[in-house]
C-alpha atoms as a PDB file:
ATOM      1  CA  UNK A   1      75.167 133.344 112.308  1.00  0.00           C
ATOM      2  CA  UNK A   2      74.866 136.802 111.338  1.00  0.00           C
ATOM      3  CA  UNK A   3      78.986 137.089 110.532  1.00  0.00           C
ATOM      4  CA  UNK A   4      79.385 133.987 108.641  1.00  0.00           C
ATOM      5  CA  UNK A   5      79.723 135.113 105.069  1.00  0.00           C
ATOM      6  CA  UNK A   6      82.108 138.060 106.634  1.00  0.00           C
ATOM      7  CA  UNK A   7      83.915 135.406 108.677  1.00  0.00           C
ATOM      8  CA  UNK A   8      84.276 133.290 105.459  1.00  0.00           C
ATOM      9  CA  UNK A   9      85.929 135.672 103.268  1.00  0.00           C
ATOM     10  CA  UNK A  10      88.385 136.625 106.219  1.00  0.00           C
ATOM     11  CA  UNK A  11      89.269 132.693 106.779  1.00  0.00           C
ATOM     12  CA  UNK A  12      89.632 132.617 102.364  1.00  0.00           C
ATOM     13  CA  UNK A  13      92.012 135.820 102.505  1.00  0.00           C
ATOM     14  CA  UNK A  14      94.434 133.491 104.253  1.00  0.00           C
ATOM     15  CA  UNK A  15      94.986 130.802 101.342  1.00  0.00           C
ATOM     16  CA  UNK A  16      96.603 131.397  97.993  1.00  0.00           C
ATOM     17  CA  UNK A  17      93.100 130.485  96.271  1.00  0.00           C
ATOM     18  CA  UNK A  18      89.510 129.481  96.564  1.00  0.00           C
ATOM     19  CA  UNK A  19      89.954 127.361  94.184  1.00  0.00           C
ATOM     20  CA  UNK A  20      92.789 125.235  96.215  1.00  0.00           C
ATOM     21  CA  UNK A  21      90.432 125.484  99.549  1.00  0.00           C
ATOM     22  CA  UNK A  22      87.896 124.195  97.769  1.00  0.00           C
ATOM     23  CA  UNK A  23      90.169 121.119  96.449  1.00  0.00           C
ATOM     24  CA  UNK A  24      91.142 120.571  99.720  1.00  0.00           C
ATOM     25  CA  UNK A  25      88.361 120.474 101.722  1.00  0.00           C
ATOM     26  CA  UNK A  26      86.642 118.842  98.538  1.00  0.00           C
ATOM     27  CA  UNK A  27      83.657 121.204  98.132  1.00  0.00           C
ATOM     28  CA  UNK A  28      82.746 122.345  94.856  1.00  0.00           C
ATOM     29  CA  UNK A  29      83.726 125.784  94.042  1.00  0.00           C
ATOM     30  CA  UNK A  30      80.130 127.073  92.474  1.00  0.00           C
ATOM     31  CA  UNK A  31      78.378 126.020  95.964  1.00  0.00           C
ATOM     32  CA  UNK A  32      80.976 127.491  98.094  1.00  0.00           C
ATOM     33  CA  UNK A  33      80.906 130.729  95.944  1.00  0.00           C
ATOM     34  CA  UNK A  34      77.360 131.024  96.804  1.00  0.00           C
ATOM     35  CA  UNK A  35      78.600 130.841 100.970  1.00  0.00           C
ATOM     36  CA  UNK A  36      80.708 133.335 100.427  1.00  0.00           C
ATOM     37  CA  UNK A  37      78.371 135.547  98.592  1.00  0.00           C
ATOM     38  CA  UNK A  38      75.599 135.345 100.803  1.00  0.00           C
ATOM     39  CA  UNK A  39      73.533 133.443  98.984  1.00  0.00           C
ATOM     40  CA  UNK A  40      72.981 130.179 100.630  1.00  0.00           C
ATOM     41  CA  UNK A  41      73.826 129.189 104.015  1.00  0.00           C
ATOM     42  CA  UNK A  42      76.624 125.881 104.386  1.00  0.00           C
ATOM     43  CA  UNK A  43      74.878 122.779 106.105  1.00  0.00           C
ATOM     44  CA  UNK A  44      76.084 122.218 109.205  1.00  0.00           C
ATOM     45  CA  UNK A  45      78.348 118.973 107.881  1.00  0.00           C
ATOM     46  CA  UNK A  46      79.678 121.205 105.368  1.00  0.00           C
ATOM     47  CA  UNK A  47      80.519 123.951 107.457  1.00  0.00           C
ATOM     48  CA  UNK A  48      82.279 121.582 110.217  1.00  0.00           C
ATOM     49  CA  UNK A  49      85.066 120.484 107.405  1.00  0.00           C
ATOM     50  CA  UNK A  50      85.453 124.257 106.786  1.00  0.00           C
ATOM     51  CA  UNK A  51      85.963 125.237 110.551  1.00  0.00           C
ATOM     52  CA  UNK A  52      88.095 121.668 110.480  1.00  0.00           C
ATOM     53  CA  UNK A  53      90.368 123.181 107.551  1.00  0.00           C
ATOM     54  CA  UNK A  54      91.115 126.066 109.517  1.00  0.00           C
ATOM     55  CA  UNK A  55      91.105 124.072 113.226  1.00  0.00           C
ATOM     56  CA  UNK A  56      88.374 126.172 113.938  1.00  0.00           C
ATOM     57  CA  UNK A  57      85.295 125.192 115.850  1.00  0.00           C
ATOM     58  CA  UNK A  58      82.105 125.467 113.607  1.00  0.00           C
ATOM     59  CA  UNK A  59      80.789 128.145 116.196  1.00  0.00           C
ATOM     60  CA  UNK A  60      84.062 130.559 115.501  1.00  0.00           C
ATOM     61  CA  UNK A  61      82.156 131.245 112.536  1.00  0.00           C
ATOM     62  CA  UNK A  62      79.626 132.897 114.002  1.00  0.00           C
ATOM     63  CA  UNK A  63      81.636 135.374 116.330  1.00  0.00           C
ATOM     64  CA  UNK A  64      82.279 139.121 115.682  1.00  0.00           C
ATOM     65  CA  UNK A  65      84.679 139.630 113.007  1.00  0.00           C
ATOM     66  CA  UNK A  66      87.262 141.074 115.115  1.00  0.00           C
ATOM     67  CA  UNK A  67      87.317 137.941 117.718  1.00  0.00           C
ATOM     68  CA  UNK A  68      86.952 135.810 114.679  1.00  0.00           C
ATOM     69  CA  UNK A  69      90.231 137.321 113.608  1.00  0.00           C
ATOM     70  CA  UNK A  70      91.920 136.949 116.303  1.00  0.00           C
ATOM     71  CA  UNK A  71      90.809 133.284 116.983  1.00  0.00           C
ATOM     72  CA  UNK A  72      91.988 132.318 113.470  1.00  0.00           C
ATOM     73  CA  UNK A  73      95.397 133.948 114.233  1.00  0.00           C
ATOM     74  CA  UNK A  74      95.980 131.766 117.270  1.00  0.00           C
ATOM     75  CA  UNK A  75      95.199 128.737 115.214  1.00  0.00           C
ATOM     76  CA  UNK A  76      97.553 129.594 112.617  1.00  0.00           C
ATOM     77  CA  UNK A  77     100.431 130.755 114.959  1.00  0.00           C
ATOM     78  CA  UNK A  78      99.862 127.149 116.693  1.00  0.00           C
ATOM     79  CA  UNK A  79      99.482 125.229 113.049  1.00  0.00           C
ATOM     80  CA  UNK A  80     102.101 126.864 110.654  1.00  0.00           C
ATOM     81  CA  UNK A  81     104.654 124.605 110.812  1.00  0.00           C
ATOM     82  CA  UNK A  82     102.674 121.780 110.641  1.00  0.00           C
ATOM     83  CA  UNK A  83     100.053 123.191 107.904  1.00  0.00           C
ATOM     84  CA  UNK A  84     102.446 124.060 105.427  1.00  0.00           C
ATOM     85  CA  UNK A  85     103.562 120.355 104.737  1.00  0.00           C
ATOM     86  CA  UNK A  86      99.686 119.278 105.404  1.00  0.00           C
ATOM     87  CA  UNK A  87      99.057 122.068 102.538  1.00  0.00           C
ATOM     88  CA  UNK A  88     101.155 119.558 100.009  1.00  0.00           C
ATOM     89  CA  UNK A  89      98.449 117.243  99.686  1.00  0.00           C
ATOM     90  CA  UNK A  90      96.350 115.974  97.685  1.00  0.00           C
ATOM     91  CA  UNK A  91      98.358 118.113  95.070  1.00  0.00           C
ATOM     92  CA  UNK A  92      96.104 117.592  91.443  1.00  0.00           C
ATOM     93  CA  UNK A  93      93.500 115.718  93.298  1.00  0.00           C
ATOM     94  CA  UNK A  94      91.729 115.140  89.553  1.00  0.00           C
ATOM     95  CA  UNK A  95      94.763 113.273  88.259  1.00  0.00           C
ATOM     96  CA  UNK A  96      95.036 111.414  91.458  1.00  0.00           C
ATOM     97  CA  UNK A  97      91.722 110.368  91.393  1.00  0.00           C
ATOM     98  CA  UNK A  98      92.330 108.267  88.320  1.00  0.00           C
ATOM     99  CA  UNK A  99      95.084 105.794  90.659  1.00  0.00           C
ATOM    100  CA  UNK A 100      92.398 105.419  93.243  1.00  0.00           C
ATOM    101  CA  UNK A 101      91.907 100.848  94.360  1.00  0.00           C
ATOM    102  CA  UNK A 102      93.331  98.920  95.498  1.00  0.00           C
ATOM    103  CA  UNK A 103      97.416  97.172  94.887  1.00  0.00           C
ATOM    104  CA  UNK A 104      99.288  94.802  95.051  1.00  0.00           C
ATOM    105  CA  UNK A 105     103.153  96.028  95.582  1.00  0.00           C
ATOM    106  CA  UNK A 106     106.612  94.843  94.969  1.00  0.00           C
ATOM    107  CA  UNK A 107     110.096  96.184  96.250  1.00  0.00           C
ATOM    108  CA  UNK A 108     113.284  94.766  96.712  1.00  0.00           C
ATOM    109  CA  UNK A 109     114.483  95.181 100.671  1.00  0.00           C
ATOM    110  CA  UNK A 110     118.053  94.572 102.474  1.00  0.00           C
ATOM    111  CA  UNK A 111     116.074  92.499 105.057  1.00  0.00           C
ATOM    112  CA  UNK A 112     115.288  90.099 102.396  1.00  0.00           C
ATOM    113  CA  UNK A 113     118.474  89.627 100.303  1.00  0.00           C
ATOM    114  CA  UNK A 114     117.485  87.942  96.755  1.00  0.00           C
ATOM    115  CA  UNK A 115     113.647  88.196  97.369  1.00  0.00           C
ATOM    116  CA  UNK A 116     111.182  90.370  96.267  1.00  0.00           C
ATOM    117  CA  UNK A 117     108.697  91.705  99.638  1.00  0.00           C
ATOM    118  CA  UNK A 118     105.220  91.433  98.159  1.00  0.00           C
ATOM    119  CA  UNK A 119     102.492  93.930 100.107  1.00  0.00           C
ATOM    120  CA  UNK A 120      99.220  94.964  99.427  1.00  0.00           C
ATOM    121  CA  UNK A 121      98.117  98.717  99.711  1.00  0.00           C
ATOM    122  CA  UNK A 122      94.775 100.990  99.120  1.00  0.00           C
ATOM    123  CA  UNK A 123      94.345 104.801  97.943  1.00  0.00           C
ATOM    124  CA  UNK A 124      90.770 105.933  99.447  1.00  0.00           C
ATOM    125  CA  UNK A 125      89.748 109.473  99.070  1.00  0.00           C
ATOM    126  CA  UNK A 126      88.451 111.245 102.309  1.00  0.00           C
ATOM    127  CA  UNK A 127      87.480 114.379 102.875  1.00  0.00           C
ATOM    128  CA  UNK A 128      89.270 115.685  99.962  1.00  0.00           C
ATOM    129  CA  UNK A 129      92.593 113.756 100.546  1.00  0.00           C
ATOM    130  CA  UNK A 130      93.466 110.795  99.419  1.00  0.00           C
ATOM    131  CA  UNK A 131      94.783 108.417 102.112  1.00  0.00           C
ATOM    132  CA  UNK A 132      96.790 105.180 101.675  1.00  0.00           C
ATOM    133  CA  UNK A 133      96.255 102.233 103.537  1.00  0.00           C
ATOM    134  CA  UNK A 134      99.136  99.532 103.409  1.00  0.00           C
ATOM    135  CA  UNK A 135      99.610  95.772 104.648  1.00  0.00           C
ATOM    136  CA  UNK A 136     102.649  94.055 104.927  1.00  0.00           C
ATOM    137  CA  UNK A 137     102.762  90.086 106.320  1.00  0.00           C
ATOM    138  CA  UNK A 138     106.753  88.616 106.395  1.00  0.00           C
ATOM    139  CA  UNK A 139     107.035  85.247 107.800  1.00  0.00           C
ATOM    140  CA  UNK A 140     110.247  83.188 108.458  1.00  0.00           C
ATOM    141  CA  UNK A 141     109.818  79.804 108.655  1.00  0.00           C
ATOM    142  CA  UNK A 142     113.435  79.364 108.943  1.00  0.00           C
ATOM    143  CA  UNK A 143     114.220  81.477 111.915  1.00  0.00           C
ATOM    144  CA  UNK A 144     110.243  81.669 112.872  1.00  0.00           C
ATOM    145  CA  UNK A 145     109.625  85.079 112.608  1.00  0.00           C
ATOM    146  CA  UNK A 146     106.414  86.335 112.149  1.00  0.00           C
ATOM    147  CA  UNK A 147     106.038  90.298 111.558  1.00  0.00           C
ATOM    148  CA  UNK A 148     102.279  91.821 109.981  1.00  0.00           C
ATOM    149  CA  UNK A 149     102.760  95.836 109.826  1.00  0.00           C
ATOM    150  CA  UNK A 150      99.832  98.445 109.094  1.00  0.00           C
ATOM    151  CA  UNK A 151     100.804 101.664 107.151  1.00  0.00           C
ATOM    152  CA  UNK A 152      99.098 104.910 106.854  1.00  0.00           C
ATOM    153  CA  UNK A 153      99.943 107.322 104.820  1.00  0.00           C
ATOM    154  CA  UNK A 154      99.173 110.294 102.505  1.00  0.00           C
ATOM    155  CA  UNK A 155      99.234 110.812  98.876  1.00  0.00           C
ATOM    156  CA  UNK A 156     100.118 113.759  96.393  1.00  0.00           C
ATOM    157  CA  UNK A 157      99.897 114.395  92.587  1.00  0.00           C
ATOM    158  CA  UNK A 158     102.783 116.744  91.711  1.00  0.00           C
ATOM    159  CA  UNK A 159     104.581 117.222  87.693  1.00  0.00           C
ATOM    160  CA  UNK A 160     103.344 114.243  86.754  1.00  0.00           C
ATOM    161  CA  UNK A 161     104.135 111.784  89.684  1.00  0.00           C
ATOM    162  CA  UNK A 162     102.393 110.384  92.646  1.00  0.00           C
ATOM    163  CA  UNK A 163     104.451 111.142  95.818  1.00  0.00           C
ATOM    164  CA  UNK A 164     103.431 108.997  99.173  1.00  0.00           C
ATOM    165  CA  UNK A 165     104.686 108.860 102.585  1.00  0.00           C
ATOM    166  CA  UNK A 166     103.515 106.727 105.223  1.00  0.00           C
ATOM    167  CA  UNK A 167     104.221 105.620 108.693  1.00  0.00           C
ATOM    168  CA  UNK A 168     103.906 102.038 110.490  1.00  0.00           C
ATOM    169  CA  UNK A 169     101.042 101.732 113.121  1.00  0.00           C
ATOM    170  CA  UNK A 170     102.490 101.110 116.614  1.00  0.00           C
ATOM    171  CA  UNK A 171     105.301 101.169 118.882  1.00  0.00           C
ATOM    172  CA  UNK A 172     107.780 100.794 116.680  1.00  0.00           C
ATOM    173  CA  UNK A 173     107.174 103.468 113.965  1.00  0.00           C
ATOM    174  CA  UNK A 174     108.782 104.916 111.241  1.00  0.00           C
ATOM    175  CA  UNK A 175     108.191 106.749 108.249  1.00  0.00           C
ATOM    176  CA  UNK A 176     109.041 105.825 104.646  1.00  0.00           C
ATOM    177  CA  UNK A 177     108.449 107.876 101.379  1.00  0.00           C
ATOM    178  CA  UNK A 178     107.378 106.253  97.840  1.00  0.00           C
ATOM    179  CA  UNK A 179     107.939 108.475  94.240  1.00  0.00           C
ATOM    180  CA  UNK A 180     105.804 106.069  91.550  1.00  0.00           C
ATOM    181  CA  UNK A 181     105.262 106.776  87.925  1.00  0.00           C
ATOM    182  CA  UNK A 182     101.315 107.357  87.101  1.00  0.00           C
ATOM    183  CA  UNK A 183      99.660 105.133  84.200  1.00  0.00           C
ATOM    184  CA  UNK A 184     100.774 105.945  80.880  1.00  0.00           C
ATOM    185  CA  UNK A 185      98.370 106.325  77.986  1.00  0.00           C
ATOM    186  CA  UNK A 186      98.590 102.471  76.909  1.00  0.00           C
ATOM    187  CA  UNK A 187      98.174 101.118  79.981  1.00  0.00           C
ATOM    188  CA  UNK A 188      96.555 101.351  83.445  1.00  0.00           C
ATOM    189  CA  UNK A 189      97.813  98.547  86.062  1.00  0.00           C
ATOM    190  CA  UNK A 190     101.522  98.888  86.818  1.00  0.00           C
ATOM    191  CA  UNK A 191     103.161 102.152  88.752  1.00  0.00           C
ATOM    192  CA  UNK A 192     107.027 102.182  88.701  1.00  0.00           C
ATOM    193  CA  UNK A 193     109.392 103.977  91.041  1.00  0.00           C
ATOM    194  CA  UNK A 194     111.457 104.272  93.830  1.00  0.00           C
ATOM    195  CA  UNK A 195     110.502 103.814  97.848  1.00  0.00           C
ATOM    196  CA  UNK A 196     112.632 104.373 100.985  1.00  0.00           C
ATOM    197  CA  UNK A 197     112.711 103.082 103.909  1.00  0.00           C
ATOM    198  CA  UNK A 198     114.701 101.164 106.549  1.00  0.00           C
ATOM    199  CA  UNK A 199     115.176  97.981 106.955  1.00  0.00           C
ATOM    200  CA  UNK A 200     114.201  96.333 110.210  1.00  0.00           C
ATOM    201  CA  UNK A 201     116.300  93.082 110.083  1.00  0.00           C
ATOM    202  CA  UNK A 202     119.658  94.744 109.741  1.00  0.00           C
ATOM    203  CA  UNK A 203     119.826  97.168 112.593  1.00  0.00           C
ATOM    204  CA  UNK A 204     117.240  99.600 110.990  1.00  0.00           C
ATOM    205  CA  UNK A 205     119.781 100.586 107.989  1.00  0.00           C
ATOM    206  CA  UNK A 206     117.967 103.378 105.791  1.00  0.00           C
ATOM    207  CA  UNK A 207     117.771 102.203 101.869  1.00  0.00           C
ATOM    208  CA  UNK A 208     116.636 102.606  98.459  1.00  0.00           C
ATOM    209  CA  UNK A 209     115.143 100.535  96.033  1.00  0.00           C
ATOM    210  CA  UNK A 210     112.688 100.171  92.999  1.00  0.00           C
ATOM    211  CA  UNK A 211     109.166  99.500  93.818  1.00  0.00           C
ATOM    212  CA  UNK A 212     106.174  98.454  91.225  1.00  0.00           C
ATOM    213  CA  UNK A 213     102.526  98.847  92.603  1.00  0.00           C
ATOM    214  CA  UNK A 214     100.186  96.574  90.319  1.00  0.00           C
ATOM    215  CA  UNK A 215      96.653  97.680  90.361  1.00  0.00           C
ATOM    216  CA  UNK A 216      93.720  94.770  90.870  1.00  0.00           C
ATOM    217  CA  UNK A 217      90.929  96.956  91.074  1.00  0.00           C
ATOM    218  CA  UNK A 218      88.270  98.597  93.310  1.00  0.00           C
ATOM    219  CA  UNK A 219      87.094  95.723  95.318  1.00  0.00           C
ATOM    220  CA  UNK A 220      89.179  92.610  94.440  1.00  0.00           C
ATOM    221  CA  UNK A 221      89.174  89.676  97.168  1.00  0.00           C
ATOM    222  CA  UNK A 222      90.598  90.996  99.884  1.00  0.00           C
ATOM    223  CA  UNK A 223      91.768  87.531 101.721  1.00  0.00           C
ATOM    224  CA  UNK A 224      93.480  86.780  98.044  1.00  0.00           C
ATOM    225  CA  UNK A 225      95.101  89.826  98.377  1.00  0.00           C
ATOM    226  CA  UNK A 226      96.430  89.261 101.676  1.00  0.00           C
ATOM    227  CA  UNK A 227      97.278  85.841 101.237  1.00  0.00           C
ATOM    228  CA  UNK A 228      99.646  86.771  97.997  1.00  0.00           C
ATOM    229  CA  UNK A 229     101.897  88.760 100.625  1.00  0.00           C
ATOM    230  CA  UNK A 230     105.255  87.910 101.992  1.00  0.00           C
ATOM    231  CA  UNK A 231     109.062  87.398 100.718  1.00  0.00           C
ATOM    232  CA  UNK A 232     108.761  86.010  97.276  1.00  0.00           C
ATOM    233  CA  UNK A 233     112.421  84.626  95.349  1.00  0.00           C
ATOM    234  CA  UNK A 234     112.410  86.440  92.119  1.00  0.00           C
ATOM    235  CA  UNK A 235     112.075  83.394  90.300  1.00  0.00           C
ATOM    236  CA  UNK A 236     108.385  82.411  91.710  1.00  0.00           C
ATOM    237  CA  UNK A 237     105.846  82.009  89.074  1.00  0.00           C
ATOM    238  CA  UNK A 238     103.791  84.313  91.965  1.00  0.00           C
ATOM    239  CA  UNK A 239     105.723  86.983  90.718  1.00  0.00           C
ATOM    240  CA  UNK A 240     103.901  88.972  87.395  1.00  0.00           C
ATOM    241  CA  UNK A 241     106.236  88.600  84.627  1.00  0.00           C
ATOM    242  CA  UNK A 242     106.315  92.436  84.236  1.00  0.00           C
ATOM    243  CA  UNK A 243     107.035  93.084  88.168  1.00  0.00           C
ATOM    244  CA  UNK A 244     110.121  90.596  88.267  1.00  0.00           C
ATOM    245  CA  UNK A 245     111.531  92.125  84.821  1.00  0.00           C
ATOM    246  CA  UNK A 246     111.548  95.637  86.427  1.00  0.00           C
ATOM    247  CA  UNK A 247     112.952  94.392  89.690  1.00  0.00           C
ATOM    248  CA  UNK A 248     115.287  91.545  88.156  1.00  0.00           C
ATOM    249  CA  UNK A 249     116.971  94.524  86.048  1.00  0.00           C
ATOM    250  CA  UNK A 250     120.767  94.728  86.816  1.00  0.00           C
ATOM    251  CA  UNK A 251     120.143  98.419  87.737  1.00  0.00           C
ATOM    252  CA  UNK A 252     117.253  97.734  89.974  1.00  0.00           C
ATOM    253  CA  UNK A 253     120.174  97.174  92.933  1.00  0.00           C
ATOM    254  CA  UNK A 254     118.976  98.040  96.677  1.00  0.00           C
ATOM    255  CA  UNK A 255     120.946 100.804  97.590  1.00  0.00           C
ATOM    256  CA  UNK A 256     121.725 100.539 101.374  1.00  0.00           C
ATOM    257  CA  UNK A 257     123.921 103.122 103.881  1.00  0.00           C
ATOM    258  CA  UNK A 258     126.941 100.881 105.787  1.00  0.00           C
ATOM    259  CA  UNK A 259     126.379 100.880 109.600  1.00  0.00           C
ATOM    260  CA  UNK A 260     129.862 102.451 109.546  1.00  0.00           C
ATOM    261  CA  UNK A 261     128.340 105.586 107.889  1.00  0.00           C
END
């Protein structure tokens, strides 16, 4: 590719930073100065997440400067909207880092008056983002529902918090957004904050309420895990002492908007 290292610094001229490619594609910055400068050549897996970054094909790279111009300015017309809230994540990837494992989570929810909804999620970093993977498993032996949800999701590191939104797998999705509270210095298991969401037992009604991830490591046993999840009353000795004082708290009240609204 005789116009790669050209190509290169055209595609870097459109970020605020090598420094913030390089977080976000998760390539060190020494090694990629080195692309840039001519003095190594990117391995072909390493130049496919470049050309990814830039929805590029790994060949574009390799095209005269002026084509390769205009083919990255048809992929940014088509991506800008999109790209800009993409560009939000992973945030301070290096303080992130330190919240990656496995949880198990706690939040009060209007579907589940006077119970606490235990779930069980996962922050995995890929490809220089760190995705969240969430499980939820509600069962009604009362009315016989069953319900088991998957969540996806993306997480970011900004002023000190950890800011995550996810979606359900399936049909019926919907997106819900989660502000926690990273570790302070004395301690490293519980995350406090705040999730939203809505409800899907009381026609969909959009709420609030605290939420308390509790971390149990990098490969705990994942059927335990599982099996700890579902509607728990706040008095259950399943419940960490720590996890029912936060959500027991006469100020940790599930904010929910009236149908009427």
């Amino acid at each position: 590719m005789p116009h790669l290292v050209e190509n290169l610094k055209i595609a870097c001229a459109t970020q605020r930073s090598i420094s913030h490619l390089c977080r976000a594609i998760d390539i060190n910055r020494q090694q990629f100065n080195r692309y840039i400068n001519g003095q190594t050549r990117p391995s072909a897996h390493n130049l496919a997440r470049i050309a990814k970054y830039f929805d590029l094909d790994a060949a574009d790279f390799g095209l005269a400067p002026r084509l390769f111009r205009e083919r990255l300015r048809k992929s940014n017309l088509g991506l800008n909207d999109s790209s800009e809230l993409l560009k939000a994540f992973p945030g301070n990837l290096t303080a992130l880092r330190r919240h990656i494992g496995y949880f198990q989570t706690y939040h009060r929810s209007p579907s589940w008056p006077g119970m606490v909804v235990c779930s069980c999620s996962r922050l995995i970093e890929e490809g220089g983002l760190v995705h969240v993977k969430s499980m939820e498993r509600l069962r009604d032996p009362a009315s016989g529902i069953q319900q088991f949800s998957k969540y996806v999701g993306l997480a970011a590191f900004y002023r000190n918090r950890i800011f995550i939104t996810e979606r359900v797998v399936g049909p019926n999705s919907m997106l819900s957004q989660t502000i926690l509270l990273p570790f302070d210095e004395y301690q490293r298991v519980y995350l406090r904050g705040t999730t939203m969401g809505i409800s899907w037992r009381r026609e969909n009604l959009p709420y609030a309420s605290r939420m308390i991830w509790r971390h149990v490591g990098a490969e705990p046993d994942l059927r335990e895990l599982l099996a700890r999840c579902g509607p728990l009353p706040l008095s259950s000795r399943q419940l960490p002492p720590t996890v029912r004082s936060f959500l027991a708290d006469p100020s940790a009240e599930v904010y929910a908007v009236p149908a009427e609204y």
